[in-house]
Protein backbone atom coordinates (compact mmCIF):
# COMPACT_ATOMS: atom_id res chain seq x y z
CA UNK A 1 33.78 9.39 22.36
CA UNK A 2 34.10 8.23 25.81
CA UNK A 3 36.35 5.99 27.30
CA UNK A 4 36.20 4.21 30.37
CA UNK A 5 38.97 2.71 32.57
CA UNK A 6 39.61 0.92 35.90
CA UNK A 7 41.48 2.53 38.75
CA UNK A 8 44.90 0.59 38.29
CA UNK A 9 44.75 1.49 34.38
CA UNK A 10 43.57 5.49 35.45
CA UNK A 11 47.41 5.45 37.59
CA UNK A 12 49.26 3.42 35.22
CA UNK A 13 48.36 5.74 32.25
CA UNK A 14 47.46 8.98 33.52
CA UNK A 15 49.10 11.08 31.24
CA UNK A 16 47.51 9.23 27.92
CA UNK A 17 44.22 10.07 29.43
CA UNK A 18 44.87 13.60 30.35
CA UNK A 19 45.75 14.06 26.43
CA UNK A 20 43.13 12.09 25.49
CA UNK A 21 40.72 14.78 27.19
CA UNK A 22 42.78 17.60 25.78
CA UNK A 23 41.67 16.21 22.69
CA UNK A 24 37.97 16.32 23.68
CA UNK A 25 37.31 12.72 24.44
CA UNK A 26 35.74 12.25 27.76
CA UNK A 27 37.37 9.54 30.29
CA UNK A 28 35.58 7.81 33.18
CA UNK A 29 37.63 6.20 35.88
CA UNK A 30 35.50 2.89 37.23
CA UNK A 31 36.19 1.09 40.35
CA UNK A 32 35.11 -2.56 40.17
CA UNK A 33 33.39 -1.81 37.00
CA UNK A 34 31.04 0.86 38.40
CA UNK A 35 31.58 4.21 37.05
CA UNK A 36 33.26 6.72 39.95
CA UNK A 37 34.34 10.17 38.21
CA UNK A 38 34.35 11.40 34.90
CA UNK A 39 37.25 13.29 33.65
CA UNK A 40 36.55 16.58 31.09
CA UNK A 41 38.94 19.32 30.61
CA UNK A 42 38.87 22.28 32.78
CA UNK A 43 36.97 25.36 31.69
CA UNK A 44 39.41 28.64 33.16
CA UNK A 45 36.98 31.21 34.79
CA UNK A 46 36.31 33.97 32.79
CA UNK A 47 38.34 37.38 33.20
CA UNK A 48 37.05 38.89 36.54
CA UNK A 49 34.93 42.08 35.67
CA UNK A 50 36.51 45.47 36.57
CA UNK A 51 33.40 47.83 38.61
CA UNK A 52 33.24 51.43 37.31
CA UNK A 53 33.79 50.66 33.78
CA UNK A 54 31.05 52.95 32.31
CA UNK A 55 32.46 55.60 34.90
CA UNK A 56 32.54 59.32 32.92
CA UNK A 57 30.58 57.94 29.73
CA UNK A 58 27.30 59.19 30.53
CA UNK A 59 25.54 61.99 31.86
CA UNK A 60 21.94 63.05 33.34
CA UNK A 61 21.27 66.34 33.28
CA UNK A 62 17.97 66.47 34.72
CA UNK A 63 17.22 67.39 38.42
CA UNK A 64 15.64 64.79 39.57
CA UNK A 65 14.84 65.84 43.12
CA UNK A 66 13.04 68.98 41.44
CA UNK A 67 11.27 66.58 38.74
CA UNK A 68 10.31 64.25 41.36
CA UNK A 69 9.62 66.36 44.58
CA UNK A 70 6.19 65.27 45.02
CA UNK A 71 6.52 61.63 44.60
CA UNK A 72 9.44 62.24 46.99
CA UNK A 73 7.15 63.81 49.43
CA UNK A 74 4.74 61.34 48.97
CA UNK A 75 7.41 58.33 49.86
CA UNK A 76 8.74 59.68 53.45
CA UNK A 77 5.50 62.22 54.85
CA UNK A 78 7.30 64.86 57.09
């Protein structure tokens, strides 16, 4: 459900409309009947990702620069 108010009612009754949008309704905030912002609740950013997390879990055990010499070679010519 949306709801949509003028400037003077946004100030007068901020707080309603702040729980109204808690509450999932959406609010839009007009000046001189023209829609100007729409008011949703705030998303909070998702917990920042920690680098290295699959650090000591896995292991390669082949020798790559053996395995892939020639393509090596190939890559950067002497």
């Amino acid at each position: 459900m949306t709801t949509t108010v003028n400037i003077h009612e946004a100030k007068t009754h901020l707080s309603r409309l702040i729980e109204q949008v808690t509450l999932g309704q959406e609010v839009i905030i007009a000046k001189a009947g023209r829609p100007v912002v729409r008011v949703v609740p705030f998303d909070a950013p998702s917990a920042k990702r920690r680098l290295g997390g699959l650090a000591g879990k896995g292991c390669i055990d082949a020798d790559l620069k053996t395995a892939f010499a020639n393509d090596i070679e190939a890559m950067f010519p002497s």
